[in-house]
PDB file of N, CA and C in Angstrom:
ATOM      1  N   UNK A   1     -46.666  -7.456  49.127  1.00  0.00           N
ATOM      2  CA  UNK A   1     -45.799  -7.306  50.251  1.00  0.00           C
ATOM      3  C   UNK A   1     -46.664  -7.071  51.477  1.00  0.00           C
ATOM      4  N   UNK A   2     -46.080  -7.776  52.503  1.00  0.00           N
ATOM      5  CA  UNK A   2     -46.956  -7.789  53.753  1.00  0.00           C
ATOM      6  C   UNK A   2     -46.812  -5.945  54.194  1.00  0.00           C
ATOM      7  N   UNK A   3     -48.472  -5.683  54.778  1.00  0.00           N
ATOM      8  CA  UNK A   3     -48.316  -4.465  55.437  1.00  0.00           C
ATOM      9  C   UNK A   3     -47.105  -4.392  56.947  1.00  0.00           C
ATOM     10  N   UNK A   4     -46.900  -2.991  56.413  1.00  0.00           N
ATOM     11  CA  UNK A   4     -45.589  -2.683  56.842  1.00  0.00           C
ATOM     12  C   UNK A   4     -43.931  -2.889  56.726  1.00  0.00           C
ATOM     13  N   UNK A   5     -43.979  -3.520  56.075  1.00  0.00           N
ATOM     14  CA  UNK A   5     -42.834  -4.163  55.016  1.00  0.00           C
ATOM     15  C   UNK A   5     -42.056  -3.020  53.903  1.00  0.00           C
ATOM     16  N   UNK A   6     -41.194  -2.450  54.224  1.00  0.00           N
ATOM     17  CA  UNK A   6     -40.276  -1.919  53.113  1.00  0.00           C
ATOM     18  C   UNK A   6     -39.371  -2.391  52.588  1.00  0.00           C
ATOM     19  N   UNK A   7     -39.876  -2.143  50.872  1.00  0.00           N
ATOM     20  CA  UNK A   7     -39.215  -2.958  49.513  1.00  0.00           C
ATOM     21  C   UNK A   7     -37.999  -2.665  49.879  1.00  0.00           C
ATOM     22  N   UNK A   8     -37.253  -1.838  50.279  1.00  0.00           N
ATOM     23  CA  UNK A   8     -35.875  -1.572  50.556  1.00  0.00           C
ATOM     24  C   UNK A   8     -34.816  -2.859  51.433  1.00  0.00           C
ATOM     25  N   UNK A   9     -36.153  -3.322  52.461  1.00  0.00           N
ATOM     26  CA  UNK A   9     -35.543  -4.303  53.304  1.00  0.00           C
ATOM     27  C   UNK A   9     -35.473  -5.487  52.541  1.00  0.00           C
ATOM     28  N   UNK A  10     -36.161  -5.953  51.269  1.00  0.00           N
ATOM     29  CA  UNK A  10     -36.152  -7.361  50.826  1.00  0.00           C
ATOM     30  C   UNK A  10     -35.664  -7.332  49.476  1.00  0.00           C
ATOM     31  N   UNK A  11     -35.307  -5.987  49.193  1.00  0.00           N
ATOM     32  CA  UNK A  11     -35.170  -6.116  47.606  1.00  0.00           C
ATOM     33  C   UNK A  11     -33.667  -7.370  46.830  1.00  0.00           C
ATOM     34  N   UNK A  12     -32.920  -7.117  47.857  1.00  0.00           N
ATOM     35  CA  UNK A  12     -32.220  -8.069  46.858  1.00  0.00           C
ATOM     36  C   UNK A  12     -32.742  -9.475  47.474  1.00  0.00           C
ATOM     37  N   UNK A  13     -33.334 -10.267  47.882  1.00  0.00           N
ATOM     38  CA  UNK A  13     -34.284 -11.411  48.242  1.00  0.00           C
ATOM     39  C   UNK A  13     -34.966 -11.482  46.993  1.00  0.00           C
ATOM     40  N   UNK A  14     -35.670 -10.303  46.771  1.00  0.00           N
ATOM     41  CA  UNK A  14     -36.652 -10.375  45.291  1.00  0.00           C
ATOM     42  C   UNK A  14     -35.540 -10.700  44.087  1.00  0.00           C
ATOM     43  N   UNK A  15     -34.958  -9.984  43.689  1.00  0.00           N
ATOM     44  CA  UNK A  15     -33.969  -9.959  42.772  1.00  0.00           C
ATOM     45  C   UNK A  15     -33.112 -11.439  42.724  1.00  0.00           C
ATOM     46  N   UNK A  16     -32.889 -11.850  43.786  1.00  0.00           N
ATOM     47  CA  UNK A  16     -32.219 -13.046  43.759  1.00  0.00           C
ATOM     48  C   UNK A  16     -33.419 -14.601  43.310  1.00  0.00           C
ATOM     49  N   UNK A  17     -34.601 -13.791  44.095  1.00  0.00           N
ATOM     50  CA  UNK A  17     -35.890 -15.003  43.540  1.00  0.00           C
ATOM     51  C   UNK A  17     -36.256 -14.935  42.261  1.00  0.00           C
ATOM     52  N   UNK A  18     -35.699 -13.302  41.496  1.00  0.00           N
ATOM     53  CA  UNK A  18     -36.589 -13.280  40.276  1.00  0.00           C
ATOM     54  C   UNK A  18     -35.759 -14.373  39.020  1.00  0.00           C
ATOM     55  N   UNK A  19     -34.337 -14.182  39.887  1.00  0.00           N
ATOM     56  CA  UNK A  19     -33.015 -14.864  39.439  1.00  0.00           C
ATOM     57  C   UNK A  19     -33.203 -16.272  39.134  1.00  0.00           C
ATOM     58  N   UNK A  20     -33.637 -16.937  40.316  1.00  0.00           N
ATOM     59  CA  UNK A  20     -33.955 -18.495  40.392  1.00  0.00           C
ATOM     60  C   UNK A  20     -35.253 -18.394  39.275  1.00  0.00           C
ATOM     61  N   UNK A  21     -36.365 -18.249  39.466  1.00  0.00           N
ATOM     62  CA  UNK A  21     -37.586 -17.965  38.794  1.00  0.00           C
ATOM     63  C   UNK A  21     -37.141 -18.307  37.036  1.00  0.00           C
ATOM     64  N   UNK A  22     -36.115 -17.486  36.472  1.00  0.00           N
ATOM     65  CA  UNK A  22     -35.607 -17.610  35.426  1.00  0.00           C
ATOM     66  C   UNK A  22     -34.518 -18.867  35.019  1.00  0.00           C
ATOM     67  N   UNK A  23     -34.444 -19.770  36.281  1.00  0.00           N
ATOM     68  CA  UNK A  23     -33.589 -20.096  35.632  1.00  0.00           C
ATOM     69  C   UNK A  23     -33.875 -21.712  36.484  1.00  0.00           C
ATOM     70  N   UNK A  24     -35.265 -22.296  36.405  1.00  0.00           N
ATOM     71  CA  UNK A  24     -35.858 -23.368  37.385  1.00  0.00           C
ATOM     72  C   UNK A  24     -36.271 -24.324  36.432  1.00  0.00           C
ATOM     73  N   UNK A  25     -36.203 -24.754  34.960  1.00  0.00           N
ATOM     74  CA  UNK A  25     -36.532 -25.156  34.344  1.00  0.00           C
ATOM     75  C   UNK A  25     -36.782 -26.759  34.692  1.00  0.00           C
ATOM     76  N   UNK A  26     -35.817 -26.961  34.990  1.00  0.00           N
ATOM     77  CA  UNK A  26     -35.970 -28.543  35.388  1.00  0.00           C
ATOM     78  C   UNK A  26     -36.712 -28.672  36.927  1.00  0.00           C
ATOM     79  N   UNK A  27     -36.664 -27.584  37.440  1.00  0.00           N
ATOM     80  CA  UNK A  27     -38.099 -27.808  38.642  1.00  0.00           C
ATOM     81  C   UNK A  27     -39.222 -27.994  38.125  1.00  0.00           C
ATOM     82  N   UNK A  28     -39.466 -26.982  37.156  1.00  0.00           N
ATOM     83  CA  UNK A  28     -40.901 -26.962  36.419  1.00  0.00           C
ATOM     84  C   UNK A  28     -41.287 -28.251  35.545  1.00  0.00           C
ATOM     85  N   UNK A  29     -40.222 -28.418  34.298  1.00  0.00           N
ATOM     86  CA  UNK A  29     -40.421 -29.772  33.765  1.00  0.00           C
ATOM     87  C   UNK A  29     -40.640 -31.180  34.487  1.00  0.00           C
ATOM     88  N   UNK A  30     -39.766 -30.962  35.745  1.00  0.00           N
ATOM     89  CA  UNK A  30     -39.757 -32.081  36.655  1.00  0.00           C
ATOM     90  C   UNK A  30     -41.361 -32.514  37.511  1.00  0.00           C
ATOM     91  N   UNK A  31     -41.828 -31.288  37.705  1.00  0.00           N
ATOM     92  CA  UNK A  31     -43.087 -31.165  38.641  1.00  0.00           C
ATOM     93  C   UNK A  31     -43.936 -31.469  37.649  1.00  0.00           C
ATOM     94  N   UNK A  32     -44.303 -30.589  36.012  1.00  0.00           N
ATOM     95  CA  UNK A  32     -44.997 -30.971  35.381  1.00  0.00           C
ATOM     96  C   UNK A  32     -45.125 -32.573  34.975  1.00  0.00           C
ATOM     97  N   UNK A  33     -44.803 -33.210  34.722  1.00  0.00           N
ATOM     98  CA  UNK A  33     -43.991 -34.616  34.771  1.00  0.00           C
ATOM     99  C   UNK A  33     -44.497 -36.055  35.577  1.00  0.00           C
ATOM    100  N   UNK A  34     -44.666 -35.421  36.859  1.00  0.00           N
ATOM    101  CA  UNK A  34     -44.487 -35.720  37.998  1.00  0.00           C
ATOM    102  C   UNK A  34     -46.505 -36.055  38.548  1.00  0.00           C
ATOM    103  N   UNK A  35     -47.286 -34.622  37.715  1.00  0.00           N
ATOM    104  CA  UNK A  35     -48.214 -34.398  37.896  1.00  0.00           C
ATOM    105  C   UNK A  35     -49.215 -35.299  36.951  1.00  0.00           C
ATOM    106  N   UNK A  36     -50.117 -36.363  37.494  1.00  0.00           N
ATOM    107  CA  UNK A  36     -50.667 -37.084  36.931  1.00  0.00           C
ATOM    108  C   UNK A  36     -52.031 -36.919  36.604  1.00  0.00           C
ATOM    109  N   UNK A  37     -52.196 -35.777  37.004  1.00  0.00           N
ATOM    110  CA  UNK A  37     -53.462 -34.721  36.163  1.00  0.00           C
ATOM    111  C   UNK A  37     -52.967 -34.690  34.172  1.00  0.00           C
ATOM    112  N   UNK A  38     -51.553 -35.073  33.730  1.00  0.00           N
ATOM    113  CA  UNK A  38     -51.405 -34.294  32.430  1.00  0.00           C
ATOM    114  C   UNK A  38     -50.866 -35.056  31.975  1.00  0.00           C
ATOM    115  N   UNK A  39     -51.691 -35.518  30.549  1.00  0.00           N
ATOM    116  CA  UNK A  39     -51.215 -36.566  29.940  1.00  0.00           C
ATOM    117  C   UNK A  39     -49.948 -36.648  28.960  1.00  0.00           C
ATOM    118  N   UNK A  40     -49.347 -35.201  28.873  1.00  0.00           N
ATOM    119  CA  UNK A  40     -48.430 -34.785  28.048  1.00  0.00           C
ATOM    120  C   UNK A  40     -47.148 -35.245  28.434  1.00  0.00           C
ATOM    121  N   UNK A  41     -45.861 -35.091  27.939  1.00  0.00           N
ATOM    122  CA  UNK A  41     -44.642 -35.181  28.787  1.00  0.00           C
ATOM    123  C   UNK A  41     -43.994 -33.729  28.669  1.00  0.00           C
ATOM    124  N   UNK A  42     -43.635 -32.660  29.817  1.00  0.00           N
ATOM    125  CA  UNK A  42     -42.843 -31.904  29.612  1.00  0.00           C
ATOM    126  C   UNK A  42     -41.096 -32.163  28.803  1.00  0.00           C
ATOM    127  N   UNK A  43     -40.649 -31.271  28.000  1.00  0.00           N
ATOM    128  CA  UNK A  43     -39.309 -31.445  27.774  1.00  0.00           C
ATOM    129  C   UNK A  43     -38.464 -29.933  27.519  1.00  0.00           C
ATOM    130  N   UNK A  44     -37.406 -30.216  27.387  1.00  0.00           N
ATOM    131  CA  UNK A  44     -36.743 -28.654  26.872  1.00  0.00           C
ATOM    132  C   UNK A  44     -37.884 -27.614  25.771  1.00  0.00           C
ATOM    133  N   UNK A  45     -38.551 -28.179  24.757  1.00  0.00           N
ATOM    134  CA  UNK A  45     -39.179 -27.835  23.399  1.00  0.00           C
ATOM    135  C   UNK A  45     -40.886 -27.023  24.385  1.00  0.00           C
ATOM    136  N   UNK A  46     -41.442 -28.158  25.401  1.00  0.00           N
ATOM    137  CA  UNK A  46     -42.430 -27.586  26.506  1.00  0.00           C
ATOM    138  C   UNK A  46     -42.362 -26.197  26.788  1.00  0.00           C
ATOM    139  N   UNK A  47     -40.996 -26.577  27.511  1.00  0.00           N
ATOM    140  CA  UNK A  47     -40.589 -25.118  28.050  1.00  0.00           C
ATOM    141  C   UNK A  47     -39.986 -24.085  27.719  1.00  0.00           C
ATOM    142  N   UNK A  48     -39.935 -24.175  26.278  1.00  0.00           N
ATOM    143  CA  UNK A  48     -39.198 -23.010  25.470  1.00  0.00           C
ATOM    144  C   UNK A  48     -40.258 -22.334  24.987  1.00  0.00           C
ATOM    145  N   UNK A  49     -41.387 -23.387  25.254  1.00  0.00           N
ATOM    146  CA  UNK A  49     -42.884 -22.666  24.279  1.00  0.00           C
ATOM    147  C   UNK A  49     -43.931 -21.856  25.647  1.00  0.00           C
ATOM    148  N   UNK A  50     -43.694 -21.953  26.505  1.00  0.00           N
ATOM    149  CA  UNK A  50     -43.774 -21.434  27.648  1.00  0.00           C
ATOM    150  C   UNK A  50     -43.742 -19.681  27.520  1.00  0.00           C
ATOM    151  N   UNK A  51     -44.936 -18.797  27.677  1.00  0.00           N
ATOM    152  CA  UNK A  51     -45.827 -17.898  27.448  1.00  0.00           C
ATOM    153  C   UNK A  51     -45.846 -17.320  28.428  1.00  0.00           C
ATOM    154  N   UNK A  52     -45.249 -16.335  29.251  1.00  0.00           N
ATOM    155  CA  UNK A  52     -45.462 -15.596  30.663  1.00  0.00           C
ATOM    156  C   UNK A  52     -46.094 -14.547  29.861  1.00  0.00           C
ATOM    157  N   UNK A  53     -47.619 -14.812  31.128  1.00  0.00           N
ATOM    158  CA  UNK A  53     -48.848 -13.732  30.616  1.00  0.00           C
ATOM    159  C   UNK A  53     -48.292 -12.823  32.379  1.00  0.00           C
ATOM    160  N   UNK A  54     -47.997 -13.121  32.792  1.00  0.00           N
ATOM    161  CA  UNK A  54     -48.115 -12.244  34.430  1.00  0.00           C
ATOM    162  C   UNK A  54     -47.622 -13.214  35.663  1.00  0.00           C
ATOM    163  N   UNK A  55     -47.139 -12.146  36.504  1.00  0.00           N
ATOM    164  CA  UNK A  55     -46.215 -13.066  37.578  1.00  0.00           C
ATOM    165  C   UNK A  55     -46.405 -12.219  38.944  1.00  0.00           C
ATOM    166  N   UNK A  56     -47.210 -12.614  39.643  1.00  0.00           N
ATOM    167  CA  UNK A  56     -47.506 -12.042  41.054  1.00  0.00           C
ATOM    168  C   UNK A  56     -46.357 -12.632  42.053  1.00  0.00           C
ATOM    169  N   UNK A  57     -45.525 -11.934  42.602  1.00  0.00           N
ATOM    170  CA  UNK A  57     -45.261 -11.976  43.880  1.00  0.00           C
ATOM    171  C   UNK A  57     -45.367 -11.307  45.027  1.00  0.00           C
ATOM    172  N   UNK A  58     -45.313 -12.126  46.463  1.00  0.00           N
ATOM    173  CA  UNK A  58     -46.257 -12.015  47.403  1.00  0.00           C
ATOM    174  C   UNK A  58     -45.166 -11.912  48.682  1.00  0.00           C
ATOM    175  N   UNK A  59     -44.467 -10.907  49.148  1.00  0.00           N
ATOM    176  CA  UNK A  59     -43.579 -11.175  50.584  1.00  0.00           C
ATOM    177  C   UNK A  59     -44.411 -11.284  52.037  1.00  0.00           C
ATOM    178  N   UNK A  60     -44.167 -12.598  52.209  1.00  0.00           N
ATOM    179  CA  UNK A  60     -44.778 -12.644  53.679  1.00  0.00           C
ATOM    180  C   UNK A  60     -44.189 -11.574  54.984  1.00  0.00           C
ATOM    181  N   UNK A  61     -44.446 -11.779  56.030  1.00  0.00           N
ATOM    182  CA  UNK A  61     -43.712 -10.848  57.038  1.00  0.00           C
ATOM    183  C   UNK A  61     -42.907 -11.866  57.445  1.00  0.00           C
ATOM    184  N   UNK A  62     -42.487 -12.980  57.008  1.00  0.00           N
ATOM    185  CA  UNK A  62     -41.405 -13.410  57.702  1.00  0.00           C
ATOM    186  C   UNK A  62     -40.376 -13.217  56.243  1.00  0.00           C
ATOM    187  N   UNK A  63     -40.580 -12.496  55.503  1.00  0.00           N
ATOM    188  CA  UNK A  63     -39.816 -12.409  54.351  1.00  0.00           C
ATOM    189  C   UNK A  63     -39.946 -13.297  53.562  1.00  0.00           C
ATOM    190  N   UNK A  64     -40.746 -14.720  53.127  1.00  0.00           N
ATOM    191  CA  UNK A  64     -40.744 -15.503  52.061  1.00  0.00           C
ATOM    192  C   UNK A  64     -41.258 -15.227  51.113  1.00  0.00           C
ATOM    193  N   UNK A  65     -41.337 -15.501  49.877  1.00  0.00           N
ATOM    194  CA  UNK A  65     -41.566 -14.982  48.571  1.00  0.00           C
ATOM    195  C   UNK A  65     -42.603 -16.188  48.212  1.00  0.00           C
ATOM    196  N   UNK A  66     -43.517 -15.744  47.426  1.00  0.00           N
ATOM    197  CA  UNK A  66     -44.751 -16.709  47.187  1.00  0.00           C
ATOM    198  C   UNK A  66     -45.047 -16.249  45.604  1.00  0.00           C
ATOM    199  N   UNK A  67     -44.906 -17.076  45.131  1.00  0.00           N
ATOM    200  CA  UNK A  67     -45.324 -16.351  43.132  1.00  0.00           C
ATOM    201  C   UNK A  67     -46.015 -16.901  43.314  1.00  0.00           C
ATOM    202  N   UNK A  68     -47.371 -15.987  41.968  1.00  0.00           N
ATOM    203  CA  UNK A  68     -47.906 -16.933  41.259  1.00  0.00           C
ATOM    204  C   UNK A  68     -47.831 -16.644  39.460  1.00  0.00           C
ATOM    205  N   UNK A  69     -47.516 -17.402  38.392  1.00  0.00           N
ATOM    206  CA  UNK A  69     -47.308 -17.397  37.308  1.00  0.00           C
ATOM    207  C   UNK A  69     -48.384 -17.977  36.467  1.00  0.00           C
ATOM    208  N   UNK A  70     -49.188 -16.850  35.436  1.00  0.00           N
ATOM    209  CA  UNK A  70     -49.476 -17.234  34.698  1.00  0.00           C
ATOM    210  C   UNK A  70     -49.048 -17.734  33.274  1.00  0.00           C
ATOM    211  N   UNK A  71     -49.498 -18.493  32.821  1.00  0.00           N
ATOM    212  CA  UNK A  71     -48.479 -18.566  31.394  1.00  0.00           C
ATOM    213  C   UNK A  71     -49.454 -19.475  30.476  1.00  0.00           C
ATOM    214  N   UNK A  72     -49.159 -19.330  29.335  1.00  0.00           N
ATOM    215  CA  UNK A  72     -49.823 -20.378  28.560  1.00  0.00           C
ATOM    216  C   UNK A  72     -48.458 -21.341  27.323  1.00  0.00           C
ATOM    217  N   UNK A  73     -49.246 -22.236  27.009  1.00  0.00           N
ATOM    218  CA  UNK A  73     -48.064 -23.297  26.276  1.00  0.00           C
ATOM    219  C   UNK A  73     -48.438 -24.447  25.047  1.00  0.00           C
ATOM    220  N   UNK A  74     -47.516 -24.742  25.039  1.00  0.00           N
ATOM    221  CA  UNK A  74     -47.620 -25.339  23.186  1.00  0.00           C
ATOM    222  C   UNK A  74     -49.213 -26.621  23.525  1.00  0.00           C
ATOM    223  N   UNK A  75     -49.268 -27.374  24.795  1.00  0.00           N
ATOM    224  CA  UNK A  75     -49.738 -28.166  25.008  1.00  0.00           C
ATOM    225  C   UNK A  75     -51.440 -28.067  24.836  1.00  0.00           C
ATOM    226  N   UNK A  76     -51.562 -27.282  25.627  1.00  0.00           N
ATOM    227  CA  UNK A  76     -53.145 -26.532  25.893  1.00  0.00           C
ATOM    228  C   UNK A  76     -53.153 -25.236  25.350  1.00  0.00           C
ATOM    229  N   UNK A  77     -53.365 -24.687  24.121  1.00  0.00           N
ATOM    230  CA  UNK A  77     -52.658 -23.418  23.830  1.00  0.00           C
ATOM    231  C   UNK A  77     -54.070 -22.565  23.784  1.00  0.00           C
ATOM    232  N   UNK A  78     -55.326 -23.475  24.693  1.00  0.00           N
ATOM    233  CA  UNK A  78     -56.605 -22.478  24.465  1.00  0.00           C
ATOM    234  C   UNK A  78     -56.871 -22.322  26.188  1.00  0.00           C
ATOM    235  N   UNK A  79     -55.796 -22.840  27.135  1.00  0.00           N
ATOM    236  CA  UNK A  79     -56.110 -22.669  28.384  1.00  0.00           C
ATOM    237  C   UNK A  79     -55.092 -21.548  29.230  1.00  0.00           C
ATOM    238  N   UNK A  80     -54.974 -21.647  30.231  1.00  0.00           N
ATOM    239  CA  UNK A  80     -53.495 -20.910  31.076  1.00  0.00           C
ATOM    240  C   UNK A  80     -53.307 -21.871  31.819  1.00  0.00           C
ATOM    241  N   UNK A  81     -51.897 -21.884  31.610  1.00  0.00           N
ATOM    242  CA  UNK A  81     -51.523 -22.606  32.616  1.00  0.00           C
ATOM    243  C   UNK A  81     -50.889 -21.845  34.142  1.00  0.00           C
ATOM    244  N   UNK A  82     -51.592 -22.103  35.323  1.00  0.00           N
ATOM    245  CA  UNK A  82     -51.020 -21.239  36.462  1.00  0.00           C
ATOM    246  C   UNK A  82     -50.252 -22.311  37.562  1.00  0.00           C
ATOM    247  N   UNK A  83     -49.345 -21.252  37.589  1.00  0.00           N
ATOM    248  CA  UNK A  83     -48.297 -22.402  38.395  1.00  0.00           C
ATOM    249  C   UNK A  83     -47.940 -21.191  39.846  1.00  0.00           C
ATOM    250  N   UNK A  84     -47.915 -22.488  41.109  1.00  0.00           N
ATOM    251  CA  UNK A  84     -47.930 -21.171  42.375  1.00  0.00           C
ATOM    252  C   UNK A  84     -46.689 -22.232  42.953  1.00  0.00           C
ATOM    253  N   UNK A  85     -45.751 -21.333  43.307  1.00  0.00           N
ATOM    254  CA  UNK A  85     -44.757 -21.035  43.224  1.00  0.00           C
ATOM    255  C   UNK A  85     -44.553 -20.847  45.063  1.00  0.00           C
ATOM    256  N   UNK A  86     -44.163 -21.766  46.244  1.00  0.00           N
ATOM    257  CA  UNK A  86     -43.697 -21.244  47.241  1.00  0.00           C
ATOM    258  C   UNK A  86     -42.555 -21.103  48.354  1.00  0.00           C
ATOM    259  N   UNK A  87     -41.347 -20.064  48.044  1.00  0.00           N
ATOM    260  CA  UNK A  87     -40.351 -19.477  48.085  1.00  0.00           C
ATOM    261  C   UNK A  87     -39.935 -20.289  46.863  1.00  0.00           C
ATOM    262  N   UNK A  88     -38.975 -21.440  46.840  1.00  0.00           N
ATOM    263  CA  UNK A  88     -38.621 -21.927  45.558  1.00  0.00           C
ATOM    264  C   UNK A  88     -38.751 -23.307  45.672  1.00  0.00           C
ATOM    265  N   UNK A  89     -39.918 -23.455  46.168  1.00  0.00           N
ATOM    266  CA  UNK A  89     -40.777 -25.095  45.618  1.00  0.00           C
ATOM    267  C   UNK A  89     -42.413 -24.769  45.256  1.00  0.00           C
ATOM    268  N   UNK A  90     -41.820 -25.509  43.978  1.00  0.00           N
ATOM    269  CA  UNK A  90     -43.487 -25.558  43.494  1.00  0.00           C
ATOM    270  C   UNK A  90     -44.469 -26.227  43.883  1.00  0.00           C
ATOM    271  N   UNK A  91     -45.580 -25.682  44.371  1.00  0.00           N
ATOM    272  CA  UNK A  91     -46.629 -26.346  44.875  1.00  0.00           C
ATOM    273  C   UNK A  91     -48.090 -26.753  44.410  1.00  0.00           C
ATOM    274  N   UNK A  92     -48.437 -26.074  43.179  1.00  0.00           N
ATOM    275  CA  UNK A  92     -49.157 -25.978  42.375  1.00  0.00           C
ATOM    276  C   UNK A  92     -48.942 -26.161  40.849  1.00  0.00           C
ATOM    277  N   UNK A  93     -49.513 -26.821  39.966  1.00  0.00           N
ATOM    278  CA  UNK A  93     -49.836 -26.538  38.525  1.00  0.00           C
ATOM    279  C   UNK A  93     -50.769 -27.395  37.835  1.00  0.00           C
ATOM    280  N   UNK A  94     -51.940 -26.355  37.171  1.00  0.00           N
ATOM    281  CA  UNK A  94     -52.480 -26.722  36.296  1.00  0.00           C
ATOM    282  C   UNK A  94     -52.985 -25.571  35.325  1.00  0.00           C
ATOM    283  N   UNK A  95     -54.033 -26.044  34.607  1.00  0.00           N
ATOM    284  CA  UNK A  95     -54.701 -25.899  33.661  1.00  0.00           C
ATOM    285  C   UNK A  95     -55.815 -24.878  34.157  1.00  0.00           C
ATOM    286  N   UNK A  96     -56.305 -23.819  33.882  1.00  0.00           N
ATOM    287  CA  UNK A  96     -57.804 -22.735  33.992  1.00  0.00           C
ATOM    288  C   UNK A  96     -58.109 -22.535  32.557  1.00  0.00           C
ATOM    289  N   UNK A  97     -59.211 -23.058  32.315  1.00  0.00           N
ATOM    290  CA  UNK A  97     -60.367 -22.505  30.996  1.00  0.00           C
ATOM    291  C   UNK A  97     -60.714 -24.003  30.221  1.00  0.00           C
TER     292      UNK A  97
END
């Protein structure tokens, strides 16, 4: 959270992002997909195997929400996959290790 920023002022913003976050599947499958770095095809079975190791979020001072998600998955199951996340378009994903 940006300095000077009280959680009080954004909390249901968070709560409503943590909302979407849970429930973006076909953003994620779609982007993974989409990304011609990965020779795999995402599907429902992808993303059920989908591993949240940790989930940073980040409030700007204009109030936008910025994740970043680690996770690992059935595909690469010796790498992480980190996906960055900004307000609710994905802008990032790949592979670390």
């Amino acid at each position: 959270m940006s300095k000077g920023m009280k959680l009080e002022s954004c909390i249901e913003k968070i709560a409503d992002y943590v909302q979407w976050l849970g429930n973006c599947k076909k953003f994620l499958v779609d982007f993974y997909n989409s990304n011609d770095d990965f020779e795999d095809e995402a599907d429902n079975d992808w993303y059920n195997s989908l591993e949240i190791y940790g989930v940073l979020l980040d409030v700007n001072v204009k109030g936008n929400i910025f994740a970043t998600i680690n996770c690992g998955d059935d595909f690469w199951s010796d790498h992480i996959l980190d996906i960055e996340i900004d307000d609710k378009k994905i802008v990032s994903m790949g592979y670390d290790g």
